[in-house]
PDB file of N, CA and C in Angstrom:
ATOM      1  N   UNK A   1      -1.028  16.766   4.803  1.00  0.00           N
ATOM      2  CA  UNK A   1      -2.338  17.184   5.230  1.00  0.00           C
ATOM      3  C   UNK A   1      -3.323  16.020   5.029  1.00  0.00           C
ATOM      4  N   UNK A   2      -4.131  15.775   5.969  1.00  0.00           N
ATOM      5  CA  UNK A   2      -5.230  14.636   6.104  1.00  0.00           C
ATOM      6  C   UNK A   2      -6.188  15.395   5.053  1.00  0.00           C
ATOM      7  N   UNK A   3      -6.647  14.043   4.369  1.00  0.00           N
ATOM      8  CA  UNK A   3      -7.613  14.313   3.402  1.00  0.00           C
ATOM      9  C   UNK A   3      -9.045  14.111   3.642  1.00  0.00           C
ATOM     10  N   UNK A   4      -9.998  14.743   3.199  1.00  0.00           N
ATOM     11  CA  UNK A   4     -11.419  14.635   3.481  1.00  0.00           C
ATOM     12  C   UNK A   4     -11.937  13.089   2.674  1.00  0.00           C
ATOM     13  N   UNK A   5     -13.211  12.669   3.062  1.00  0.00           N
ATOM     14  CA  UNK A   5     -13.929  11.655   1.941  1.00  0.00           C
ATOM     15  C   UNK A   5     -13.645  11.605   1.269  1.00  0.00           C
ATOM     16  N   UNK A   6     -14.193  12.707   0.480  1.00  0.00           N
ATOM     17  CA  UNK A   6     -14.458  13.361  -0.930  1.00  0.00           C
ATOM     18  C   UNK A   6     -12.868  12.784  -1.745  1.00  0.00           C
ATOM     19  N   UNK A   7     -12.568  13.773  -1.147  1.00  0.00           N
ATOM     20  CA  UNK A   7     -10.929  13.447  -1.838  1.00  0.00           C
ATOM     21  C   UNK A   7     -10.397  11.725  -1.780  1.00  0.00           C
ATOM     22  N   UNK A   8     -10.678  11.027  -0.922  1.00  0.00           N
ATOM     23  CA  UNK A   8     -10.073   9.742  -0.446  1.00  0.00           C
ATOM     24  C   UNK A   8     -10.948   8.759  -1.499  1.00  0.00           C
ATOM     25  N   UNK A   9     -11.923   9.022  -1.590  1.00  0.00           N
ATOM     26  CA  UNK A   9     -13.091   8.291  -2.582  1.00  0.00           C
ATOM     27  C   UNK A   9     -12.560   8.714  -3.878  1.00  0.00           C
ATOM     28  N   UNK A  10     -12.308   9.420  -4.302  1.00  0.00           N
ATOM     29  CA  UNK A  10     -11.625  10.395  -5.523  1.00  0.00           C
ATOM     30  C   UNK A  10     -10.537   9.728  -6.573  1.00  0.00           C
ATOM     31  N   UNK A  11      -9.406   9.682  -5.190  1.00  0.00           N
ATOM     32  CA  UNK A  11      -8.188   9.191  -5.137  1.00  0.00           C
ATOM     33  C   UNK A  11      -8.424   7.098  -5.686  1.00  0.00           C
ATOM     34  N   UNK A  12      -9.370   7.099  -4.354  1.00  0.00           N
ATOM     35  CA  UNK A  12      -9.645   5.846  -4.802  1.00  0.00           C
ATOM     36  C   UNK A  12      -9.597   4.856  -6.273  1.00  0.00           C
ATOM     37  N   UNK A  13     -10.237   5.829  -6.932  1.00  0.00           N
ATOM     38  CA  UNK A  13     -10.378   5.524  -8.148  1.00  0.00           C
ATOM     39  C   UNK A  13      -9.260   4.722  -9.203  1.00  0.00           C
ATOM     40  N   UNK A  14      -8.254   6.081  -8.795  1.00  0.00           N
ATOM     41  CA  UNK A  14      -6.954   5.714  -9.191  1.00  0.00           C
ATOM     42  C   UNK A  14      -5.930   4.066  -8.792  1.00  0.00           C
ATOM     43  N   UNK A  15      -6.553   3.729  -7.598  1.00  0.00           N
ATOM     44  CA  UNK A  15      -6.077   2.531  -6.852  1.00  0.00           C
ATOM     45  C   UNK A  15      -7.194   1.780  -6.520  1.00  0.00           C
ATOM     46  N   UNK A  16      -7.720   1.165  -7.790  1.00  0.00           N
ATOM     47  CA  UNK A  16      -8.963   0.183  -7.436  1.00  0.00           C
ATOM     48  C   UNK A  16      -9.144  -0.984  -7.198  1.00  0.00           C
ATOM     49  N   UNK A  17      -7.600  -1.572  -6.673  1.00  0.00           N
ATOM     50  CA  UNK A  17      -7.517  -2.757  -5.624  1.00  0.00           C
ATOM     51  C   UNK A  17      -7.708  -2.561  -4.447  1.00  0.00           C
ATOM     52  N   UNK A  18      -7.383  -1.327  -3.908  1.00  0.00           N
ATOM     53  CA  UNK A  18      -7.001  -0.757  -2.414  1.00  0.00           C
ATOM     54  C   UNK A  18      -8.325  -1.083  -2.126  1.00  0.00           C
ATOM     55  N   UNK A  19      -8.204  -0.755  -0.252  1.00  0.00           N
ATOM     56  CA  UNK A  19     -10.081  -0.928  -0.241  1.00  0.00           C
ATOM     57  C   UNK A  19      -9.049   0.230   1.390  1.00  0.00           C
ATOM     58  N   UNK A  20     -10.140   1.022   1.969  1.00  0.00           N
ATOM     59  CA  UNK A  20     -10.234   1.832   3.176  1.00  0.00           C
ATOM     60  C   UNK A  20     -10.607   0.463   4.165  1.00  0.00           C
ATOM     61  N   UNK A  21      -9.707   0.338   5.606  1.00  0.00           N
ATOM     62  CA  UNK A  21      -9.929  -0.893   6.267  1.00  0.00           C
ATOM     63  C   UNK A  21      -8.916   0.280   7.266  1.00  0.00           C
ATOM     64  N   UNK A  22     -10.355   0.062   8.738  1.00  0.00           N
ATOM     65  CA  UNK A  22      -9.783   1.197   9.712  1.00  0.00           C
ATOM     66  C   UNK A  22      -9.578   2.372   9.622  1.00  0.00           C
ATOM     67  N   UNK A  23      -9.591   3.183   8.378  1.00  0.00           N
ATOM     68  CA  UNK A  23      -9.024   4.435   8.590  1.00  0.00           C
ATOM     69  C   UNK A  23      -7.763   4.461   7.704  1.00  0.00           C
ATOM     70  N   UNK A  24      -7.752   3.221   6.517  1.00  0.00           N
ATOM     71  CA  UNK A  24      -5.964   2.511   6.030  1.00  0.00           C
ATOM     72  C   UNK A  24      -6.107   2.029   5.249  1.00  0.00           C
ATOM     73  N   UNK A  25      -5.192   2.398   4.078  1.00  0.00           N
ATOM     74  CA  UNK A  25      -5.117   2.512   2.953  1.00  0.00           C
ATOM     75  C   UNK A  25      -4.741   0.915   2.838  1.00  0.00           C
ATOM     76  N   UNK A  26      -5.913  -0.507   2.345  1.00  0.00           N
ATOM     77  CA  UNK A  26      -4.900  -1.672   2.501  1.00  0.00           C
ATOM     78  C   UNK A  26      -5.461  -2.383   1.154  1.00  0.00           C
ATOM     79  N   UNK A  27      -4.454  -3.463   1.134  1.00  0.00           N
ATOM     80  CA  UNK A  27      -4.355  -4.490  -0.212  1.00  0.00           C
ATOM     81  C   UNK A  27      -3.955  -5.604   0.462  1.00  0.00           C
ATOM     82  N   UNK A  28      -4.237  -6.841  -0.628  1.00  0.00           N
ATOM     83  CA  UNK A  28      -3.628  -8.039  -0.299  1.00  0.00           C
ATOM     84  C   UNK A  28      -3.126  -8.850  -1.241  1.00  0.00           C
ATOM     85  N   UNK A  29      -2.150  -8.959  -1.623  1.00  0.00           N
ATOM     86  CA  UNK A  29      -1.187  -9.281  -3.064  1.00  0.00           C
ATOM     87  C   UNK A  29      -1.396 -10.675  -3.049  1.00  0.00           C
ATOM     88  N   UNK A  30      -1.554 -11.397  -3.856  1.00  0.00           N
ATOM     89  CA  UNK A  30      -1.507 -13.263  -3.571  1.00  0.00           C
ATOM     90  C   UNK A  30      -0.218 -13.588  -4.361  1.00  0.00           C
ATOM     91  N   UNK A  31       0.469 -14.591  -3.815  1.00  0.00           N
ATOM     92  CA  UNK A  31       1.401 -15.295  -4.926  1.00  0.00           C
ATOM     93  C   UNK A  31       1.629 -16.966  -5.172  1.00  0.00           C
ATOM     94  N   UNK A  32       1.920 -17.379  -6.331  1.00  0.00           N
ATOM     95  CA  UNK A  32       2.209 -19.171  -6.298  1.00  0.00           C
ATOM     96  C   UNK A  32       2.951 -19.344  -5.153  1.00  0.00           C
ATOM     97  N   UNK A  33       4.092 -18.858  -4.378  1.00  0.00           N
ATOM     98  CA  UNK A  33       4.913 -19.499  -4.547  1.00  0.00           C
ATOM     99  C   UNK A  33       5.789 -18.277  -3.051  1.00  0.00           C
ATOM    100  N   UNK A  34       5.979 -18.662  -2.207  1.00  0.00           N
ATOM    101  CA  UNK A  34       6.692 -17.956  -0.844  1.00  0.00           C
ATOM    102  C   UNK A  34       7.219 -16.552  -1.199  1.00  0.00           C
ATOM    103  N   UNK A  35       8.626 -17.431  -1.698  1.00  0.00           N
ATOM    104  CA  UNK A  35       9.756 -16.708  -2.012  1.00  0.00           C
ATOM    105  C   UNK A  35       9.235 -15.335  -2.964  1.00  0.00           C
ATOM    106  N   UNK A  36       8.393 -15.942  -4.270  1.00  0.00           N
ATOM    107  CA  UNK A  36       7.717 -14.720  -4.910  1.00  0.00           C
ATOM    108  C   UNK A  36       7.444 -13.402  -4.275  1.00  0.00           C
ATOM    109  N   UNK A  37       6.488 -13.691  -2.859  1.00  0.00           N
ATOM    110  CA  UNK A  37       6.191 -13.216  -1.845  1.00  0.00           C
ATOM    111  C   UNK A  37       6.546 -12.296  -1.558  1.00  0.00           C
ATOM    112  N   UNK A  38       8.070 -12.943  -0.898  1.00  0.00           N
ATOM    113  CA  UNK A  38       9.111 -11.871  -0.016  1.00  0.00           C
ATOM    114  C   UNK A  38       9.959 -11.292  -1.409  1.00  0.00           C
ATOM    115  N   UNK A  39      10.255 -11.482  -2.717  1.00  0.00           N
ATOM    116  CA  UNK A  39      10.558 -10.617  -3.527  1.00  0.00           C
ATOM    117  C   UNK A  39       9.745  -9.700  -3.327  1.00  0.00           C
ATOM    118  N   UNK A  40       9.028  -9.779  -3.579  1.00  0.00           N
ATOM    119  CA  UNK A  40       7.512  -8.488  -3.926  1.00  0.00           C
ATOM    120  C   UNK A  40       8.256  -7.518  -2.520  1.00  0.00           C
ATOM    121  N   UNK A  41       7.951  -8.279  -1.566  1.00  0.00           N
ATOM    122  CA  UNK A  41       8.154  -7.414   0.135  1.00  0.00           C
ATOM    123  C   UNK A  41       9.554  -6.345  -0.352  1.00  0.00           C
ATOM    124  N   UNK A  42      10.522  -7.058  -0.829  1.00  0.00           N
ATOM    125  CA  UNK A  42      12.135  -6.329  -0.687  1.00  0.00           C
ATOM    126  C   UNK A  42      11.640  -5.497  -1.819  1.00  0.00           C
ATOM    127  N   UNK A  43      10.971  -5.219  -3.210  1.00  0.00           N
ATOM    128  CA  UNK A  43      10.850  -4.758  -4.055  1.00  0.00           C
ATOM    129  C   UNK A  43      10.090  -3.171  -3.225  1.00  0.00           C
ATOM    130  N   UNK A  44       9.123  -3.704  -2.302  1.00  0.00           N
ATOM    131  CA  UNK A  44       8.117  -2.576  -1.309  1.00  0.00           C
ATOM    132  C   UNK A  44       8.949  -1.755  -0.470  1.00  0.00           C
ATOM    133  N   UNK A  45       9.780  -2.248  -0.198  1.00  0.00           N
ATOM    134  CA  UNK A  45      11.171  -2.219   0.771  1.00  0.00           C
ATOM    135  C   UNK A  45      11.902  -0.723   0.562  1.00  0.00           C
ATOM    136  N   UNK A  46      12.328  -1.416  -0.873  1.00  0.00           N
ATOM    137  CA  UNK A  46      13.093  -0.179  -1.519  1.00  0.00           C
ATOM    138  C   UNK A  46      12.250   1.116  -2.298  1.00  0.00           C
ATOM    139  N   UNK A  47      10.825   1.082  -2.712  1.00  0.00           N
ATOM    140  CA  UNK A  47      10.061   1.538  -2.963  1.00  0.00           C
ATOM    141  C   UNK A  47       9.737   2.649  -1.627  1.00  0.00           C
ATOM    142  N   UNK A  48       9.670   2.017  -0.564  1.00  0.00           N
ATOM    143  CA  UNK A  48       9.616   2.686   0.318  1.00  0.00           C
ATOM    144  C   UNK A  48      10.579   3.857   1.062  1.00  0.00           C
ATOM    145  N   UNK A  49      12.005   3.243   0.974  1.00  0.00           N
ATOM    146  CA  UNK A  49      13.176   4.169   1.494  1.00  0.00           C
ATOM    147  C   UNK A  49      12.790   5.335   0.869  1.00  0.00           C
ATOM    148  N   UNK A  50      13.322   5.217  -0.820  1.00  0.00           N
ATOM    149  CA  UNK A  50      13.091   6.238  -1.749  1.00  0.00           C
ATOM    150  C   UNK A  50      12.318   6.623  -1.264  1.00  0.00           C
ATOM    151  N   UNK A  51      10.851   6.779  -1.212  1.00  0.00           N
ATOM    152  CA  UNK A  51       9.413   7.327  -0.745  1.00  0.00           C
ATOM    153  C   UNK A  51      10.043   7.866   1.057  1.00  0.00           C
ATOM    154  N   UNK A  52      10.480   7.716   1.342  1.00  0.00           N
ATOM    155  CA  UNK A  52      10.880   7.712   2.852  1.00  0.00           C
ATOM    156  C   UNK A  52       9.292   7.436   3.432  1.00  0.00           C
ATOM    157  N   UNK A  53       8.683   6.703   3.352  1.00  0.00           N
ATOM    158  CA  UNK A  53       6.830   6.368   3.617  1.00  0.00           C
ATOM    159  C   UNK A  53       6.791   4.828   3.524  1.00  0.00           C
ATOM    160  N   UNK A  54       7.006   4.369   5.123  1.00  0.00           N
ATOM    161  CA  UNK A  54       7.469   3.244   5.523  1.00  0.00           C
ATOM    162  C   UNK A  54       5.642   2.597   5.464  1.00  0.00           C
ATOM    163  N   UNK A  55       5.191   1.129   4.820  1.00  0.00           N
ATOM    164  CA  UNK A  55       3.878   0.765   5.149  1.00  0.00           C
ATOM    165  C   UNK A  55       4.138  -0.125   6.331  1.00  0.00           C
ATOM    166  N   UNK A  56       2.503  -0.502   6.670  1.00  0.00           N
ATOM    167  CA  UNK A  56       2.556  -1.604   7.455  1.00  0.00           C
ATOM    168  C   UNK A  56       2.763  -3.187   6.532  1.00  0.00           C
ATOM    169  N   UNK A  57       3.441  -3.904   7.066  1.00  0.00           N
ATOM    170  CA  UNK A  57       3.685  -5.433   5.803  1.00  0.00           C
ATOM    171  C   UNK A  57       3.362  -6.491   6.950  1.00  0.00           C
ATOM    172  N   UNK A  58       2.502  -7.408   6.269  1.00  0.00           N
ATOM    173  CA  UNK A  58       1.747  -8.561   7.029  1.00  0.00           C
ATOM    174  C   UNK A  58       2.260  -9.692   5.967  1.00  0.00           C
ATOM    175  N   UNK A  59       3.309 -10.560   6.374  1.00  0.00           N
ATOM    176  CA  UNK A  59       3.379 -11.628   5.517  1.00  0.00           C
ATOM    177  C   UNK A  59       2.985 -12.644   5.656  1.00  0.00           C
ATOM    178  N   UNK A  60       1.952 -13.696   5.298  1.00  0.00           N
ATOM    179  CA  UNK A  60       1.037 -14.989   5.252  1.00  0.00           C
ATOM    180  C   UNK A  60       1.732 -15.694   4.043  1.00  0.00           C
ATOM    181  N   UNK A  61       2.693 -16.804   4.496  1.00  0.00           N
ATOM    182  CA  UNK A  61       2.913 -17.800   3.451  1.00  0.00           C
ATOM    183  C   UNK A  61       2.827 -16.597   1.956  1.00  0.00           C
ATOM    184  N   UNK A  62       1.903 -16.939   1.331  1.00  0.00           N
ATOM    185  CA  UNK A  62       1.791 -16.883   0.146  1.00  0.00           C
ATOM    186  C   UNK A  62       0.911 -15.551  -0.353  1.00  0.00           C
ATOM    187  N   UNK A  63       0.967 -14.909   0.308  1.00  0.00           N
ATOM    188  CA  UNK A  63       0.015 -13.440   1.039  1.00  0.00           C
ATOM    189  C   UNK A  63       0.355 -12.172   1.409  1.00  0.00           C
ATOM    190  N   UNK A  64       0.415 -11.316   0.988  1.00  0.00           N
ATOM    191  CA  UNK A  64       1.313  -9.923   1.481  1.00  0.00           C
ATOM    192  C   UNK A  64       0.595  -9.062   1.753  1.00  0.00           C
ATOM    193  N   UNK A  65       0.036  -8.617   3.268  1.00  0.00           N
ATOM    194  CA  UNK A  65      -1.053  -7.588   3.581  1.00  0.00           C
ATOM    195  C   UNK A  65      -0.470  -6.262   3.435  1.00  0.00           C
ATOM    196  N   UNK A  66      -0.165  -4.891   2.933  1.00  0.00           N
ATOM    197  CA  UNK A  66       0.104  -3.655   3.113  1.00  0.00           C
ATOM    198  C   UNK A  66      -1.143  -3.032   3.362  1.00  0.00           C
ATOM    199  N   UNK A  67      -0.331  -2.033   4.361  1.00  0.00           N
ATOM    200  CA  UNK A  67      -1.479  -1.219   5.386  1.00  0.00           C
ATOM    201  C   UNK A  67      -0.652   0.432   4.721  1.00  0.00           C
ATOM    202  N   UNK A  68      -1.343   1.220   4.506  1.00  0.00           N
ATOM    203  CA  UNK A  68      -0.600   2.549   4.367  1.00  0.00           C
ATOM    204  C   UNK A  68      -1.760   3.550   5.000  1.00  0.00           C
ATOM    205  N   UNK A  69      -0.891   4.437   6.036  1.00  0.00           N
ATOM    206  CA  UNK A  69      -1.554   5.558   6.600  1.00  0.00           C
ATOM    207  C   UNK A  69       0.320   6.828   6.336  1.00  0.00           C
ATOM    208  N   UNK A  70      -0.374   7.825   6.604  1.00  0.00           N
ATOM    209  CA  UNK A  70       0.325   9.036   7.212  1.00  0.00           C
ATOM    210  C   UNK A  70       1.284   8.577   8.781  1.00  0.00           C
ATOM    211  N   UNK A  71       1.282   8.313   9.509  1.00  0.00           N
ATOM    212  CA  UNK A  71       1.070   8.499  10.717  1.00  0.00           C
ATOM    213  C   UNK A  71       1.389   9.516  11.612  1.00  0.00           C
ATOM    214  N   UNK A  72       2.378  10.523  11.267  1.00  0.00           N
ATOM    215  CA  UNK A  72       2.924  11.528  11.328  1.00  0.00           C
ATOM    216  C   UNK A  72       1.938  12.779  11.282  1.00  0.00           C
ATOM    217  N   UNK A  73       0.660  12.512  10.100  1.00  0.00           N
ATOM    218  CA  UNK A  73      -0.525  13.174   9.872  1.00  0.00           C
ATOM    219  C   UNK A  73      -1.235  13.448  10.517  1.00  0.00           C
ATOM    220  N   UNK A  74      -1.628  12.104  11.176  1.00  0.00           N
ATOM    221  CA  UNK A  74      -3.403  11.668  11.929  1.00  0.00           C
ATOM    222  C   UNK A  74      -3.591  10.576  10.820  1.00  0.00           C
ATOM    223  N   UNK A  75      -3.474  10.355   9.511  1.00  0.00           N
ATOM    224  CA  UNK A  75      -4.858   9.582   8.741  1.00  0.00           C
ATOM    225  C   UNK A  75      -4.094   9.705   7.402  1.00  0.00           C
ATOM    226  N   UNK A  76      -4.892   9.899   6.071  1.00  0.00           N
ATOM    227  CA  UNK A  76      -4.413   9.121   4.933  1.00  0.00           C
ATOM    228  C   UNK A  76      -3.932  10.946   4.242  1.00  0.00           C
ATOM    229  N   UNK A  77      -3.301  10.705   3.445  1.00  0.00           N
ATOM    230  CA  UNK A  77      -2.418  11.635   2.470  1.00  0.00           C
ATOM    231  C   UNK A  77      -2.384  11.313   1.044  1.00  0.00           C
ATOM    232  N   UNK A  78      -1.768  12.361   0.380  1.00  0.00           N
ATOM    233  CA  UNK A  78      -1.509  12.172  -0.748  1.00  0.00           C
ATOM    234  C   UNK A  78      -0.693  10.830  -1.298  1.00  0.00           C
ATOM    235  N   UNK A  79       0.207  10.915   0.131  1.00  0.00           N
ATOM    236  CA  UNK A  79       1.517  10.275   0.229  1.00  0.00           C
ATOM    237  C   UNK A  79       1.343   8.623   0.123  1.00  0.00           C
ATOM    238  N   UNK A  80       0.203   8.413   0.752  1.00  0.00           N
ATOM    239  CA  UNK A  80      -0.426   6.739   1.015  1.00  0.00           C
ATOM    240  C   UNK A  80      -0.729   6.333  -0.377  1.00  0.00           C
ATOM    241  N   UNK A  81      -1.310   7.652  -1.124  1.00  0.00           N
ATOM    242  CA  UNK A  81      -1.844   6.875  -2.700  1.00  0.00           C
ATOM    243  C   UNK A  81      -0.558   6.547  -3.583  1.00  0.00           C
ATOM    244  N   UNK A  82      -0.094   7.975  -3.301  1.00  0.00           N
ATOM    245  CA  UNK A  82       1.313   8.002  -4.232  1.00  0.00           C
ATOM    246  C   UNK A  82       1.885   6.566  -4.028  1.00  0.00           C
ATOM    247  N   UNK A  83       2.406   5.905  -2.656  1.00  0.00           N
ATOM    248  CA  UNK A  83       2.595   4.592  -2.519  1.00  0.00           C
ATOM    249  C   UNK A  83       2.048   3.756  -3.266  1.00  0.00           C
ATOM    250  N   UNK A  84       0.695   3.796  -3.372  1.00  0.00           N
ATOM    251  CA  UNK A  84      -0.083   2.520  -3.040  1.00  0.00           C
ATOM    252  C   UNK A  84       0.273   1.810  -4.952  1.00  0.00           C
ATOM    253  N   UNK A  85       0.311   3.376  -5.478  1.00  0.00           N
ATOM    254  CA  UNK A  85       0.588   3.682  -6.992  1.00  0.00           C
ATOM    255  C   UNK A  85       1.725   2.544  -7.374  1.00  0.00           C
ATOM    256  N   UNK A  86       2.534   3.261  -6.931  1.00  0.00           N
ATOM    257  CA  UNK A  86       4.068   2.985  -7.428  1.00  0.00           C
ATOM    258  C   UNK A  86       4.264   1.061  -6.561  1.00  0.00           C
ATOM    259  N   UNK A  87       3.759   0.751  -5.547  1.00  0.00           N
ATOM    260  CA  UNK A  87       3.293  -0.635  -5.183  1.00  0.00           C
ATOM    261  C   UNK A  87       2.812  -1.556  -6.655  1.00  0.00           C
ATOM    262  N   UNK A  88       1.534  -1.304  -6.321  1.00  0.00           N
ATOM    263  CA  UNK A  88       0.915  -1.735  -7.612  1.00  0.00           C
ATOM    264  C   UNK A  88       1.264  -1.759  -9.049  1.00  0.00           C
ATOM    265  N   UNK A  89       2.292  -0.845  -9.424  1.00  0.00           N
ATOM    266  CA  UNK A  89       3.414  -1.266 -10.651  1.00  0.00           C
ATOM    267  C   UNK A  89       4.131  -2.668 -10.196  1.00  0.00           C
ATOM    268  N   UNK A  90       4.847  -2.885  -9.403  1.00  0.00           N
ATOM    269  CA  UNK A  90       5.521  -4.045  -9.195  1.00  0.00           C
ATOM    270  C   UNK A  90       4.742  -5.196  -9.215  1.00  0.00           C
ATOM    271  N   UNK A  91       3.311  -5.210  -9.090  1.00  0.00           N
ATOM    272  CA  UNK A  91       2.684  -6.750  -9.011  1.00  0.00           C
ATOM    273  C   UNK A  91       1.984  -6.896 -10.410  1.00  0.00           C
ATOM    274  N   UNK A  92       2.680  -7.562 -11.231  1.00  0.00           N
ATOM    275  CA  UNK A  92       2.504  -7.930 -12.178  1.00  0.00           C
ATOM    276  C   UNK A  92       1.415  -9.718 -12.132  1.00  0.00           C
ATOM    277  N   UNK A  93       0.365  -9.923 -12.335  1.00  0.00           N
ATOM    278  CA  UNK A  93       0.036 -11.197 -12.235  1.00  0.00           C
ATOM    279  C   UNK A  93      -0.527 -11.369 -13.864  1.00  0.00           C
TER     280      UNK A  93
END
């Protein structure tokens, strides 16, 4: 179920790297070093199967854009935070 403001601002809280961009739940991970990078990506990878809640992944050299919506929904879910959560454990800086 698509969530109101209220709730999305709420949620927010909990994920206070994320920022709302379009209508989409997004982040941008930095790393030294490429390869770091695409670990992080395969780490999102498998994070994701499990989750069966595939994101959008933008890789820049040294840069990892994730985009998370519903799409199946219309718009953002429980499901995008729950991600964005269990994401943000893996980036340790």
């Amino acid at each position: 179920m698509v969530m109101g403001l209220h709730e999305i601002h709420e949620l927010l809280t909990e994920v206070p790297h994320w920022q709302i961009v379009d209508k989409e739940l997004e982040r941008v991970f930095r790393f030294e070093m490429f390869l770091q990078a695409i670990d992080f990506v395969q780490n999102v990878a498998l994070i994701a199967e499990e989750e069966q809640h595939h994101p959008d992944i933008d890789i820049r050299y040294t840069s990892v854009k994730l985009r998370l919506t519903t799409h199946d929904a219309g718009g953002l879910t429980r499901k995008d935070f729950s991600l964005a959560k269990r994401v943000d454990g893996l980036f340790v800086k």
